[in-house]
N, C-alpha and C. Protein backbone atom coordinates (compact mmCIF):
# COMPACT_ATOMS: atom_id res chain seq x y z
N UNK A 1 4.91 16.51 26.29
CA UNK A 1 5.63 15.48 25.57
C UNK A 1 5.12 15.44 24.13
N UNK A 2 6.34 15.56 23.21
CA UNK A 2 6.01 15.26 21.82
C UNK A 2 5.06 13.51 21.04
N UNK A 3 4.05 13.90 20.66
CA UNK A 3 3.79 12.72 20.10
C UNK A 3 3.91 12.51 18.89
N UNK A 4 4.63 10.97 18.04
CA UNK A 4 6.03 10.94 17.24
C UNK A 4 5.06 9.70 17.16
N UNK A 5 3.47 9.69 16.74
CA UNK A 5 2.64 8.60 16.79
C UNK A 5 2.76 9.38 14.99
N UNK A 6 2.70 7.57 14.06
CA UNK A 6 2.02 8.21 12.62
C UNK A 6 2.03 6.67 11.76
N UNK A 7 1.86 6.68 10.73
CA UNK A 7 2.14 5.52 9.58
C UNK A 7 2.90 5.61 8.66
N UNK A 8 2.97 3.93 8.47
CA UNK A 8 4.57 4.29 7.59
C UNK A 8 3.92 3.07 6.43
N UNK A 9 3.81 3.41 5.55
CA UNK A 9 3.65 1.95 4.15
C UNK A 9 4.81 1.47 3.69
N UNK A 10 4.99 0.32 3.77
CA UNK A 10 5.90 -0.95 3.62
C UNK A 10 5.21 -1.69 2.26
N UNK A 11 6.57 -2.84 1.63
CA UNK A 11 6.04 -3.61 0.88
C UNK A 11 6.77 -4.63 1.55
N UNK A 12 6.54 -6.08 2.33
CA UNK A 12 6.87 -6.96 2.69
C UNK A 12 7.48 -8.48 1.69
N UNK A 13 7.92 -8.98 1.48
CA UNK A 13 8.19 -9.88 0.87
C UNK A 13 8.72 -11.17 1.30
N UNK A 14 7.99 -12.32 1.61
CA UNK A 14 8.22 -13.51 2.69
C UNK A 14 8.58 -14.07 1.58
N UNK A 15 10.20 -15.13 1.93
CA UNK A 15 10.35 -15.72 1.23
C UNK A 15 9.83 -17.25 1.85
N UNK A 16 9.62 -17.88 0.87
CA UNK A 16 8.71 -19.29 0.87
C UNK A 16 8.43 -19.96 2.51
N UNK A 17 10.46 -19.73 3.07
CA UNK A 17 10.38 -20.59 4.16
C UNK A 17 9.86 -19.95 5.57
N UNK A 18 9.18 -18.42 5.23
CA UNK A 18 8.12 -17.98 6.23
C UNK A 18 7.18 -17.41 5.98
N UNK A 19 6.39 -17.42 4.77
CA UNK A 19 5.15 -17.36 4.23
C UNK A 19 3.98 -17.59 5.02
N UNK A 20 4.21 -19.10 5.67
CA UNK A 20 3.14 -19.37 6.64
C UNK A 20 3.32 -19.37 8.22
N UNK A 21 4.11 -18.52 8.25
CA UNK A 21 4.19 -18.19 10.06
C UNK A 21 3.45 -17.22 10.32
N UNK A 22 2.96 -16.82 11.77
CA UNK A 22 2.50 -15.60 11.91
C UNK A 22 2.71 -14.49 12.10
N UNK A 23 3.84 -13.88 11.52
CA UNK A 23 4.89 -12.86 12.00
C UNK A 23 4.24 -11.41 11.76
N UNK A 24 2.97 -11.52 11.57
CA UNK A 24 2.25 -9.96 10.99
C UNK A 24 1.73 -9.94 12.67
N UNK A 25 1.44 -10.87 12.92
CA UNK A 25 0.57 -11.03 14.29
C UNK A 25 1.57 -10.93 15.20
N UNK A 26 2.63 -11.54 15.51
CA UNK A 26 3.51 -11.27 16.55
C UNK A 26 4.06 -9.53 16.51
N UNK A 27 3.79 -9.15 14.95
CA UNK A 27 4.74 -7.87 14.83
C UNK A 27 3.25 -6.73 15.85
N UNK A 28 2.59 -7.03 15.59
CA UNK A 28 1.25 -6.29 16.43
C UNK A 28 1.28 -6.34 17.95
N UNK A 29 1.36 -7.69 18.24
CA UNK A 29 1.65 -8.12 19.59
C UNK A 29 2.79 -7.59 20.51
N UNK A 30 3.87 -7.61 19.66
CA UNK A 30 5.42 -7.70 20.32
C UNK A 30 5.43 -5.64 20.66
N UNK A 31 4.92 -4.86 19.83
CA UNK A 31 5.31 -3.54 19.31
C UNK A 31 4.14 -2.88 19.34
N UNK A 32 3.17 -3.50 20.16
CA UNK A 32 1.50 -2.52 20.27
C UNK A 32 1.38 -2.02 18.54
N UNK A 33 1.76 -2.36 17.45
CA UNK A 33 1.46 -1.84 15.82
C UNK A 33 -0.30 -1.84 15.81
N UNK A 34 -0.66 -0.84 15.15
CA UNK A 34 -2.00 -1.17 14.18
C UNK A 34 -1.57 -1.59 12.87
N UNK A 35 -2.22 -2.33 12.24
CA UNK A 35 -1.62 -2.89 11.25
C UNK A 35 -2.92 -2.39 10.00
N UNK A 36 -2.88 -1.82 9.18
CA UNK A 36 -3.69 -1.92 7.67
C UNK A 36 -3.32 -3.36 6.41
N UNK A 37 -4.01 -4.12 6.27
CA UNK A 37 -3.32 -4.56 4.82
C UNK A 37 -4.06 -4.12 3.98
N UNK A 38 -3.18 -3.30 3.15
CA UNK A 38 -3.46 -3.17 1.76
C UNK A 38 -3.55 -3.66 0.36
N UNK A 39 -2.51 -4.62 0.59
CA UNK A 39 -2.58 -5.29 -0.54
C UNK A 39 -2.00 -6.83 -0.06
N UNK A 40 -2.46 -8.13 -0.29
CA UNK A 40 -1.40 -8.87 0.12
C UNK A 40 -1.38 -10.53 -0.77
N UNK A 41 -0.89 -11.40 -1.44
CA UNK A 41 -0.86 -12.72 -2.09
C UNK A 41 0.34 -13.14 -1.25
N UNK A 42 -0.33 -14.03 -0.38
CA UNK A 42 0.59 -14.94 0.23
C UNK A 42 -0.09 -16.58 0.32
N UNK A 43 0.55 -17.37 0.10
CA UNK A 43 0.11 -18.79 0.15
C UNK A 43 1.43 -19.95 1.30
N UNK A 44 0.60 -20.72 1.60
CA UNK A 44 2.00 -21.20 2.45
C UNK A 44 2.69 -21.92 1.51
N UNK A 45 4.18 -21.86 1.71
CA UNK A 45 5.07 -22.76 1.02
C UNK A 45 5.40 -21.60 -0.57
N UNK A 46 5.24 -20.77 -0.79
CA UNK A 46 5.22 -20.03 -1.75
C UNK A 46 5.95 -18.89 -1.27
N UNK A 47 6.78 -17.80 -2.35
CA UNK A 47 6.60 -16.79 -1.60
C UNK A 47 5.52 -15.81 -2.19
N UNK A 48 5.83 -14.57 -0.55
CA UNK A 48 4.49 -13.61 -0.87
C UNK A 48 4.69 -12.28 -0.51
N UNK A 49 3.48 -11.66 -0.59
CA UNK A 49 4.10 -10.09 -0.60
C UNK A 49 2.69 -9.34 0.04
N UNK A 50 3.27 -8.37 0.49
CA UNK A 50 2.32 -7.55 1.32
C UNK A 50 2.50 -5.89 1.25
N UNK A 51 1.48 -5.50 1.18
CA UNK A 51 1.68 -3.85 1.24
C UNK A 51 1.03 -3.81 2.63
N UNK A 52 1.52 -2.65 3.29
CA UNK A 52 1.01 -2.59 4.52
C UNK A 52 1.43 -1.40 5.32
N UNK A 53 0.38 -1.13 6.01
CA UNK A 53 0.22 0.36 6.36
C UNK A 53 0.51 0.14 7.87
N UNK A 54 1.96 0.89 8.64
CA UNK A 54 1.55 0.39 10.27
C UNK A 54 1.87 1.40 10.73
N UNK A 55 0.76 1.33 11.92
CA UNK A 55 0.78 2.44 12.46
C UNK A 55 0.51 2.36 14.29
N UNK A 56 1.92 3.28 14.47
CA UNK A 56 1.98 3.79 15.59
C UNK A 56 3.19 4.42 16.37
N UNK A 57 4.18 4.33 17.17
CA UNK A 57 4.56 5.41 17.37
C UNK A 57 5.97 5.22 16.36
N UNK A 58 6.94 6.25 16.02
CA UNK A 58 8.21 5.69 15.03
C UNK A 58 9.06 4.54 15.70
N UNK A 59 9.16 4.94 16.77
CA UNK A 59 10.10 4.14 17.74
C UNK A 59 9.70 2.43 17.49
N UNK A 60 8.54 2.31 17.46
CA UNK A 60 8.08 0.93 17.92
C UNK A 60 7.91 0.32 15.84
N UNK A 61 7.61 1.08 15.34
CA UNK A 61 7.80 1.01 14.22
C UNK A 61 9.11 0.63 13.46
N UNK A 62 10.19 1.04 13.73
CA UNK A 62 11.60 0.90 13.49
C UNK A 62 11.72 -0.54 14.03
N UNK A 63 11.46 -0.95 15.34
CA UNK A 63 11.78 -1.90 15.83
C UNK A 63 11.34 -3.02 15.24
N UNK A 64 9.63 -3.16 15.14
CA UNK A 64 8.58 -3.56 14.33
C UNK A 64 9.60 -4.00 13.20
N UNK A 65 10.20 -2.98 12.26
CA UNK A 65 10.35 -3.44 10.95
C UNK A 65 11.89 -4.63 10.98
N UNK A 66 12.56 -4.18 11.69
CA UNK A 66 14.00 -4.62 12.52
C UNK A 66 13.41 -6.07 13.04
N UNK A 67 12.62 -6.45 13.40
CA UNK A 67 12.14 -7.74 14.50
C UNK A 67 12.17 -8.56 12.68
N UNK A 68 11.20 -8.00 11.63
CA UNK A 68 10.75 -8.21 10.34
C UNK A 68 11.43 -9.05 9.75
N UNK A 69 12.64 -7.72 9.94
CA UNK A 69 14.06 -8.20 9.35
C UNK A 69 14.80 -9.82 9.22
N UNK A 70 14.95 -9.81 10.48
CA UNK A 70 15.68 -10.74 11.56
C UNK A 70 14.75 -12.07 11.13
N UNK A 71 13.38 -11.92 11.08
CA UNK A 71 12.54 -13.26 10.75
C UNK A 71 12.66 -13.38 9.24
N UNK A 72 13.68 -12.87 8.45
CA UNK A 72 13.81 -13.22 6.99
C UNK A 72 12.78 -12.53 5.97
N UNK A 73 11.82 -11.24 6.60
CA UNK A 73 11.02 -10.80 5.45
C UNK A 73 12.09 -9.74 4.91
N UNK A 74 11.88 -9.48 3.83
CA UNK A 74 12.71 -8.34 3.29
C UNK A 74 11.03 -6.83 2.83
N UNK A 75 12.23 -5.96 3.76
CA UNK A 75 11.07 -4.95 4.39
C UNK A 75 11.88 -3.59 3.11
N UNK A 76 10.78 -2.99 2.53
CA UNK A 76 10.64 -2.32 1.23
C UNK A 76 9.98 -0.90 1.61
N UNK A 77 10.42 0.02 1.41
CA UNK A 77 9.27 1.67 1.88
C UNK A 77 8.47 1.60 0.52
N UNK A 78 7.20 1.75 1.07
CA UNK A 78 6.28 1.88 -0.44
C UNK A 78 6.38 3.33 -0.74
N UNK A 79 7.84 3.46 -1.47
CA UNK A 79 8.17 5.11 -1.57
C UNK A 79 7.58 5.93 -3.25
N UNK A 80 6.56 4.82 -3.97
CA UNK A 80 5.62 5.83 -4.72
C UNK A 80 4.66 6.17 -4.57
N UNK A 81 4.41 7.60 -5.40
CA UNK A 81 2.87 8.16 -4.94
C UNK A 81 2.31 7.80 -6.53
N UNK A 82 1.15 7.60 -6.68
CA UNK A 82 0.38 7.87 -8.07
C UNK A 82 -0.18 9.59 -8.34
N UNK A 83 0.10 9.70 -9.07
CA UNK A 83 -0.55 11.19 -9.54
C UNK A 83 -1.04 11.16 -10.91
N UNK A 84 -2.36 12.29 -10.68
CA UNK A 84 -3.25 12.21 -12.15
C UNK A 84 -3.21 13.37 -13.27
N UNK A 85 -2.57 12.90 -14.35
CA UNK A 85 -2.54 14.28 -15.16
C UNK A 85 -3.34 14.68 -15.24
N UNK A 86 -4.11 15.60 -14.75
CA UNK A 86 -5.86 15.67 -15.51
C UNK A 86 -6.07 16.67 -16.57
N UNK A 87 -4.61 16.75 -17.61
CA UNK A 87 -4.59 17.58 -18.46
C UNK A 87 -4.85 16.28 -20.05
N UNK A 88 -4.61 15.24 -18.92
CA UNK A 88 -4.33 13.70 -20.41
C UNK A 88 -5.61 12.99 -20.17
N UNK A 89 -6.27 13.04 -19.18
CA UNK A 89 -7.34 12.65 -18.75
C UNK A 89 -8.56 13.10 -19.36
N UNK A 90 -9.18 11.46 -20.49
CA UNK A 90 -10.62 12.05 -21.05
C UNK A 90 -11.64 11.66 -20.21
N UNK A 91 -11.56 11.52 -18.81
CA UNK A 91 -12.35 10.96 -18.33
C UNK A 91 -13.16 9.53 -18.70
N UNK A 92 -12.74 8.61 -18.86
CA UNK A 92 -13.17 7.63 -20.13
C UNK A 92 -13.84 6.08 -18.73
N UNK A 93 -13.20 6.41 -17.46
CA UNK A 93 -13.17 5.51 -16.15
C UNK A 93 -13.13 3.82 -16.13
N UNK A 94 -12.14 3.81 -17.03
CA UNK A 94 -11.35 2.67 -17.23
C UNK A 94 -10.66 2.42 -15.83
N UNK A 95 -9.91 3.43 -15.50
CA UNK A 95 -9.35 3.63 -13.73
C UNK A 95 -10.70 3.33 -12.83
N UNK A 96 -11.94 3.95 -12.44
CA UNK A 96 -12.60 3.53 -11.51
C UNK A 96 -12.86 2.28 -11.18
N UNK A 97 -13.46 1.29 -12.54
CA UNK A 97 -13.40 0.19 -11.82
C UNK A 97 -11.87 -0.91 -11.78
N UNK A 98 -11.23 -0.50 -11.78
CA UNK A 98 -10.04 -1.31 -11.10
C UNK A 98 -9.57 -1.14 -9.65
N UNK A 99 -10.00 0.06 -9.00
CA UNK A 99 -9.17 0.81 -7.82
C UNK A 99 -9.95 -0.09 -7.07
N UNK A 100 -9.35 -0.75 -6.40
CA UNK A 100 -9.41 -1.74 -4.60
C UNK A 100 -9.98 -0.76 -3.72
N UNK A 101 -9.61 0.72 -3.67
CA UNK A 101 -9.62 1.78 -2.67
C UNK A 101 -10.46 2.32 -2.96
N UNK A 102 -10.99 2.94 -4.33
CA UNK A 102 -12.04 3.95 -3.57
C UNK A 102 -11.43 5.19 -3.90
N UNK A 103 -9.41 5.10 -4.23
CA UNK A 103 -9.28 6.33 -4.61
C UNK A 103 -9.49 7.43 -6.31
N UNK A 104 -10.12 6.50 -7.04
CA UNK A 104 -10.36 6.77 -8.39
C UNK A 104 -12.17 6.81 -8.49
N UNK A 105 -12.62 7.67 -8.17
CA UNK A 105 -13.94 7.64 -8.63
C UNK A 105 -14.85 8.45 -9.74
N UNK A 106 -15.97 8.21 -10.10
CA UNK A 106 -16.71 9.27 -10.65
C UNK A 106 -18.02 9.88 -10.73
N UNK A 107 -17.59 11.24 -10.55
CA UNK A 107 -18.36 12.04 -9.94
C UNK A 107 -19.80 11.91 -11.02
N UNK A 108 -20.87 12.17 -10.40
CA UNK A 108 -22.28 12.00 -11.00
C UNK A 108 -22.56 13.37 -10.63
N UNK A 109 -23.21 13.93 -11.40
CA UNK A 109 -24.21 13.38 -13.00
C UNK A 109 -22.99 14.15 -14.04
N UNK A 110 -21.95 14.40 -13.83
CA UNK A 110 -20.74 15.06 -14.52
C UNK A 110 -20.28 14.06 -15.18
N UNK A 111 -19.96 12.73 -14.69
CA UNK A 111 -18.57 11.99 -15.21
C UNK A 111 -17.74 12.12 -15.66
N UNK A 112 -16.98 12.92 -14.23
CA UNK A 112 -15.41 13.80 -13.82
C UNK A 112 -15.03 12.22 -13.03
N UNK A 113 -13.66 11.97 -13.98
CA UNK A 113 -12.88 11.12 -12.83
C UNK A 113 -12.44 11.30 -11.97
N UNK A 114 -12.50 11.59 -10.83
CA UNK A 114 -11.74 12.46 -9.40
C UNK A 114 -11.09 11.36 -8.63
N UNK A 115 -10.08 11.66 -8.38
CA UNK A 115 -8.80 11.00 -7.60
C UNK A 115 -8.59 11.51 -6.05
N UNK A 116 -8.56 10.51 -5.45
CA UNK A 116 -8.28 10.78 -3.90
C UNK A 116 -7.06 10.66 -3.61
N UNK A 117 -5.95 10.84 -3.54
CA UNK A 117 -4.30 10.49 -2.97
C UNK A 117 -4.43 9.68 -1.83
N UNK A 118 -5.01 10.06 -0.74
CA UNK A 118 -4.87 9.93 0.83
C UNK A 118 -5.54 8.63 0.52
N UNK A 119 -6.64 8.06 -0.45
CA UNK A 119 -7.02 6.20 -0.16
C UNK A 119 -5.71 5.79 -0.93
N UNK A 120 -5.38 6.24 -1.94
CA UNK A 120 -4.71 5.01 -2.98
C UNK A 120 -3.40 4.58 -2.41
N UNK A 121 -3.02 2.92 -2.43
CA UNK A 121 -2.21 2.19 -1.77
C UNK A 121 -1.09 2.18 -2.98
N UNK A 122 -1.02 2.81 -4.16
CA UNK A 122 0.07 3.16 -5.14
C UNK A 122 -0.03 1.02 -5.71
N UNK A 123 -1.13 0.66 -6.11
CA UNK A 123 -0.70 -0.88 -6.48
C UNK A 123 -1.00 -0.69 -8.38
N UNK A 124 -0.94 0.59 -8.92
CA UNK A 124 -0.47 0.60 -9.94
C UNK A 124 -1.51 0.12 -11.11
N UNK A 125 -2.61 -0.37 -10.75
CA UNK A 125 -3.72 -0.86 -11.68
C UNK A 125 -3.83 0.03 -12.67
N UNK A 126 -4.15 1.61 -11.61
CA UNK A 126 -4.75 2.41 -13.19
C UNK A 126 -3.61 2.67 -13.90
N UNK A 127 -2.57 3.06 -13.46
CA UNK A 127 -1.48 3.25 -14.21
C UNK A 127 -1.08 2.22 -15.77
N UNK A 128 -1.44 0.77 -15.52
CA UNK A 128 -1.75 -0.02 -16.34
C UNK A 128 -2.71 0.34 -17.37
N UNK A 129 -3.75 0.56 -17.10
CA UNK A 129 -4.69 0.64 -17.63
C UNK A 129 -5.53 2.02 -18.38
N UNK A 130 -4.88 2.79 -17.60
CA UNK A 130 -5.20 4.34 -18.25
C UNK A 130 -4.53 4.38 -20.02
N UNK A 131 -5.39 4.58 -20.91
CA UNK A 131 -5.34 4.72 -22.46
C UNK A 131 -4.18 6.21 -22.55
N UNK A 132 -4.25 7.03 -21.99
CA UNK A 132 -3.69 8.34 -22.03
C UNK A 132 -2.99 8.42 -21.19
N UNK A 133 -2.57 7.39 -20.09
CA UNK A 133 -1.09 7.87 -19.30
C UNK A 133 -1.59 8.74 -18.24
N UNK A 134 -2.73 9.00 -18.21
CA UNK A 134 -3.36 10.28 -17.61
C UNK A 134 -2.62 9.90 -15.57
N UNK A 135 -2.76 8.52 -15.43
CA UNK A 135 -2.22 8.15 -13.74
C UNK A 135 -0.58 7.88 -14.10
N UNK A 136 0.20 8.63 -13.50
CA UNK A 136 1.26 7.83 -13.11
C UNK A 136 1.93 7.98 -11.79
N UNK A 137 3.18 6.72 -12.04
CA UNK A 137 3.39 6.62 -10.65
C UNK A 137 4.84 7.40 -10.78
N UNK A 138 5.26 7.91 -9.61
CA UNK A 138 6.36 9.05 -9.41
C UNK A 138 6.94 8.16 -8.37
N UNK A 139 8.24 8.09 -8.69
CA UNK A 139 9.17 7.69 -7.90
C UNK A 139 9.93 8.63 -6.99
C-alpha cells in the first residue's frame, strides 16, 4: 500500500467571530493532523492569522482544511518560497537576527550568511530587511 502521508503549509485567517474557539484542536482531534505553528497573532474578539504546517496523510488533510472551511476560517496555501541571491549578498547579517527559524544563519569564523530553505516558514522578515535584495520571495 502506497503511503500518501506528507505536509502541507497553510495561512489561516479567523475572522473575529472565531478567533477564540478551538478549531486548531478539534482540526487535530477530528482528522488524527500533526499540527506545526509557525507563525501565529491571534487574540479573542479580533481577527487572526496563522501559518501552519499539517501534517499527515492528504486525504485527512483535504478534509482537515474543508471542516476549516465550513467553521468560517479562510484557508490560504503558503505557496511562496524565499530564495537567496548570493550573488547580491554582502554578507552584512542583518537577515540572521530576524529569522524565528534558524533558517538564515552565520557561519563562524567565515561570516558566510548561509540559508536553510527546508526551516524557513517564508514570513518575509529578511526580505524586508536585506539592504541588497539579496532574499526574495518567489511567487
Amino acid at each position: 500500500m502506497m503511503n500518501n502521508n506528507g505536509s502541507k503549509k497553510v495561512v489561516l485567517r479567523f475572522p473575529q467571530e472565531v478567533a477564540d474557539r478551538p478549531i486548531v484542536c478539534e482540526l487535530a482531534l477530528r482528522f488524527g493532523l500533526r499540527f506545526n505553528i509557525l507563525r501565529a497573532s491571534i487574540s479573542p474578539h479580533r481577527e487572526g492569522i496563522m501559518v501552519m504546517e499539517l501534517i499527515g496523510s492528504r486525504d485527512k488533510q483535504e478534509e482537515g482544511l474543508e471542516f476549516l472551511r465550513e467553521k468560517g476560517v479562510f484557508v490560504e496555501p503558503l505557496s511562496q518560497d524565499i530564495r537567496m541571491a548570493e550573488e547580491r549578498c554582502y554578507h552584512c547579517g542583518t537577515c540572521v537576527g530576524l529569522c524565528p527559524t534558524g533558517a538564515l544563519s552565520m557561519e563562524r569564523p567565515s561570516f558566510l550568511v548561509r540559508y536553510d530553505p527546508a526551516k524557513c516558514i517564508a514570513c518575509e522578515l529578511c526580505v524586508l530587511a536585506c539592504p541588497t535584495h539579496a532574499m526574495e520571495a518567489l511567487l
